[in-house]
PDB file of N, CA and C in Angstrom:
ATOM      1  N   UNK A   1       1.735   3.272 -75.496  1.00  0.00           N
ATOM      2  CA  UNK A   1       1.022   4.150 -74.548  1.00  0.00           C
ATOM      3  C   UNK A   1       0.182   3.320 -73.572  1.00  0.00           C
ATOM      4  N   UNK A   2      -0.347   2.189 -74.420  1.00  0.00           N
ATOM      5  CA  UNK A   2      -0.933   1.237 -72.945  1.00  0.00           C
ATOM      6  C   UNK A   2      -0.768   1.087 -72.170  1.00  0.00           C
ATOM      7  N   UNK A   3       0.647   0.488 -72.638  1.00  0.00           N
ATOM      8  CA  UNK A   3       1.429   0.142 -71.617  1.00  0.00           C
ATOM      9  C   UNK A   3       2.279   0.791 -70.154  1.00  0.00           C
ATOM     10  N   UNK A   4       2.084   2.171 -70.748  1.00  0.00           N
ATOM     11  CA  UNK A   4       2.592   2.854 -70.208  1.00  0.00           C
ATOM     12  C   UNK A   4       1.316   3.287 -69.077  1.00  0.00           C
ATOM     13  N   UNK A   5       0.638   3.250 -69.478  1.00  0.00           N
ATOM     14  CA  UNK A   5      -0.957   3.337 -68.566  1.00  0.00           C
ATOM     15  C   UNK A   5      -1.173   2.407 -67.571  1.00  0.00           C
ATOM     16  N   UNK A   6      -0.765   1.130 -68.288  1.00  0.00           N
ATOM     17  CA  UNK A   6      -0.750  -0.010 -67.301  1.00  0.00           C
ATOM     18  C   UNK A   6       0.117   0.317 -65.999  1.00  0.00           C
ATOM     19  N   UNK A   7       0.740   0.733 -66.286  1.00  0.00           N
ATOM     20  CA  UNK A   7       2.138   1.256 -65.346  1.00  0.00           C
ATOM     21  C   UNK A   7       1.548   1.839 -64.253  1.00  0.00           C
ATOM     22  N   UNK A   8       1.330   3.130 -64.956  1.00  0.00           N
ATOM     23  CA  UNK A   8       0.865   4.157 -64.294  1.00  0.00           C
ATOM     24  C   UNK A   8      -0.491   3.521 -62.870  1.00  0.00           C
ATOM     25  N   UNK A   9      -0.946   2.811 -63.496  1.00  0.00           N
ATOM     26  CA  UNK A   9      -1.926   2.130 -62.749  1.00  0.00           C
ATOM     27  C   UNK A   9      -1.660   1.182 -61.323  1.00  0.00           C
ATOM     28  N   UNK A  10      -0.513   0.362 -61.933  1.00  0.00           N
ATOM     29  CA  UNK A  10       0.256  -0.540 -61.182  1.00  0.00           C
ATOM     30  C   UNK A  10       0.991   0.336 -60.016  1.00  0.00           C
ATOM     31  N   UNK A  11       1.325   1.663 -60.480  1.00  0.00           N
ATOM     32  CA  UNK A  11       2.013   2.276 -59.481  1.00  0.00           C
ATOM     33  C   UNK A  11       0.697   2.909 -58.468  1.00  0.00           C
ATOM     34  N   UNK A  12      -0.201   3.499 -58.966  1.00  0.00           N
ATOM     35  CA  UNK A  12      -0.986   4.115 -57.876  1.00  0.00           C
ATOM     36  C   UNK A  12      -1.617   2.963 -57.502  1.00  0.00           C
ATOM     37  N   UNK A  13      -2.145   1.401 -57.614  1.00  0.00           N
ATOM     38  CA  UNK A  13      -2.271   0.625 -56.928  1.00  0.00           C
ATOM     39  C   UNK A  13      -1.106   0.467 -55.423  1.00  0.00           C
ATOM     40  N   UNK A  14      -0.125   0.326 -55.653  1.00  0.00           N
ATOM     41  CA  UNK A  14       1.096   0.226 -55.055  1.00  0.00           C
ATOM     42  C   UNK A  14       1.194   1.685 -53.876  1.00  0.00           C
ATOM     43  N   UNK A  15       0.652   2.555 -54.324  1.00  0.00           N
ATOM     44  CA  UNK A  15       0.835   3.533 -53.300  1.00  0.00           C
ATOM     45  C   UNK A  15      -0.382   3.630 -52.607  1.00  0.00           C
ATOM     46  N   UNK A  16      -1.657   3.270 -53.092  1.00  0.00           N
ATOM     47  CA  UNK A  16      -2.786   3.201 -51.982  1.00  0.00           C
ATOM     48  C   UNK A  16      -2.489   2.324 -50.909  1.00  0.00           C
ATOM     49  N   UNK A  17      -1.805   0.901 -51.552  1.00  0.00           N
ATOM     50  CA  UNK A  17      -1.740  -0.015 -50.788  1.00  0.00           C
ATOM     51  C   UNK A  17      -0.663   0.509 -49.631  1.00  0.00           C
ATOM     52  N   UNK A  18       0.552   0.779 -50.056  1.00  0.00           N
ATOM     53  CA  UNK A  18       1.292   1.490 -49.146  1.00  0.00           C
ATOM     54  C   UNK A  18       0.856   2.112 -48.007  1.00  0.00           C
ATOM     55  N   UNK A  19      -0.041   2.916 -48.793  1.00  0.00           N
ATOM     56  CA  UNK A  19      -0.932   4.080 -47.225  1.00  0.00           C
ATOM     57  C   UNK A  19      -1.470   3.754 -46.581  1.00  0.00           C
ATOM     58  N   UNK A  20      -2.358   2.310 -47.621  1.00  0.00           N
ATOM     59  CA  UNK A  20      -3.153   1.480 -46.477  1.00  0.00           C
ATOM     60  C   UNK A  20      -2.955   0.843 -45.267  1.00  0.00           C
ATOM     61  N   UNK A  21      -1.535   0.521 -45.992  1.00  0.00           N
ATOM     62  CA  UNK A  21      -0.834  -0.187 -44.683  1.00  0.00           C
ATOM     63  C   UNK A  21      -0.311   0.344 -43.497  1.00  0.00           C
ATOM     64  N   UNK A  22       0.449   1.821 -43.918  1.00  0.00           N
ATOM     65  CA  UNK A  22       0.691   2.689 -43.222  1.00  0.00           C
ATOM     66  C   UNK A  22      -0.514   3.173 -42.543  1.00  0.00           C
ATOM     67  N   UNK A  23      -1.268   3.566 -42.675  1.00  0.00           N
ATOM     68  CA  UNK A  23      -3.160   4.091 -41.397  1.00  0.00           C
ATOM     69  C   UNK A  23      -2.902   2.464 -40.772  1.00  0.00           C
ATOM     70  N   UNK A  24      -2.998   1.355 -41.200  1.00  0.00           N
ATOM     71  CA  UNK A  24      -3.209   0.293 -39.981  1.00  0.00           C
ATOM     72  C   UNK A  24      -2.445   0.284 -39.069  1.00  0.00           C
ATOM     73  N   UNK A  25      -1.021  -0.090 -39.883  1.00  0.00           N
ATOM     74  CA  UNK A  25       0.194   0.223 -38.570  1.00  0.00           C
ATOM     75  C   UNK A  25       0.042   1.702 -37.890  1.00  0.00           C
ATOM     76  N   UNK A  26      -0.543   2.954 -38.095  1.00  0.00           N
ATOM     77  CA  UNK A  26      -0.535   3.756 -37.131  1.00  0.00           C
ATOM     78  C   UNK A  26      -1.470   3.203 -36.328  1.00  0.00           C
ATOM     79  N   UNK A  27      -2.956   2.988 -36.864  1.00  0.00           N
ATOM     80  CA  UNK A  27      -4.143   2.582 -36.048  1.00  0.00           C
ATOM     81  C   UNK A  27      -3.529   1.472 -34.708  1.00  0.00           C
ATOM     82  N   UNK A  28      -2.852   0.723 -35.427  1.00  0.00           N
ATOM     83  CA  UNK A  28      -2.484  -0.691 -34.224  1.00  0.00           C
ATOM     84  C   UNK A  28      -1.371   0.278 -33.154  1.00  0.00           C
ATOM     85  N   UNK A  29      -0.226   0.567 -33.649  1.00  0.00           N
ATOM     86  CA  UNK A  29       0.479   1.877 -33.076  1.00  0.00           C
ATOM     87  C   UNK A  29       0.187   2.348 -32.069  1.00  0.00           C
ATOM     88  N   UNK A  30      -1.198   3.052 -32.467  1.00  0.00           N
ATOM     89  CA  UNK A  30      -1.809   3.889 -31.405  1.00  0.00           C
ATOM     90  C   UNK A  30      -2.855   2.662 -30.492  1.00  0.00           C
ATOM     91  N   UNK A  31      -3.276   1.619 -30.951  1.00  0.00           N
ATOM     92  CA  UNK A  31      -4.167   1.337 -30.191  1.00  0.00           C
ATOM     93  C   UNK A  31      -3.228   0.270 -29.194  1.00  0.00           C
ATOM     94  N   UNK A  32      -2.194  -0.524 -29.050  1.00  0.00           N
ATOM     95  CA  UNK A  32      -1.233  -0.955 -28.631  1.00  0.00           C
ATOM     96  C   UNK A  32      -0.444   0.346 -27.558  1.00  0.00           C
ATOM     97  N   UNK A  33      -0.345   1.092 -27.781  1.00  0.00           N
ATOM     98  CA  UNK A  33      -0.154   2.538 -26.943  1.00  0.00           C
ATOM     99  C   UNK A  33      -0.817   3.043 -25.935  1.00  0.00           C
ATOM    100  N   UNK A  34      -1.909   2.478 -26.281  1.00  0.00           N
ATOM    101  CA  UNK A  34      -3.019   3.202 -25.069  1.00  0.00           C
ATOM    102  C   UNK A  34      -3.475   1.432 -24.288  1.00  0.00           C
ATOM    103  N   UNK A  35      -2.783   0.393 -24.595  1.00  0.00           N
ATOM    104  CA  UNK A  35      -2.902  -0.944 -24.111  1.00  0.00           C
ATOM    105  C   UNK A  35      -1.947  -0.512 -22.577  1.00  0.00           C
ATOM    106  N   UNK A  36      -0.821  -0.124 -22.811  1.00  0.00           N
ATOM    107  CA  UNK A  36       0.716  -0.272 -21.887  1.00  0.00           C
ATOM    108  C   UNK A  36       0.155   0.696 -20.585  1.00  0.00           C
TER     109      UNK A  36
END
């Protein structure tokens, strides 16, 4: 079951980070957008 926790953990690490990355690349996105 730890282990399985560990998991669980490793994965919602992995998806914050995901989103995180995803809001920057929109942020740059949009701010590169309003550069042109």
């Amino acid at each position: 079951m730890a282990i399985m926790a560990q998991h669980v953990g490793l994965a919602d690490v992995g998806v914050i980070r995901n989103t995180a990355a995803g809001v920057h690349f929109v942020l740059y996105l949009n701010t590169w957008m309003s550069m042109q």
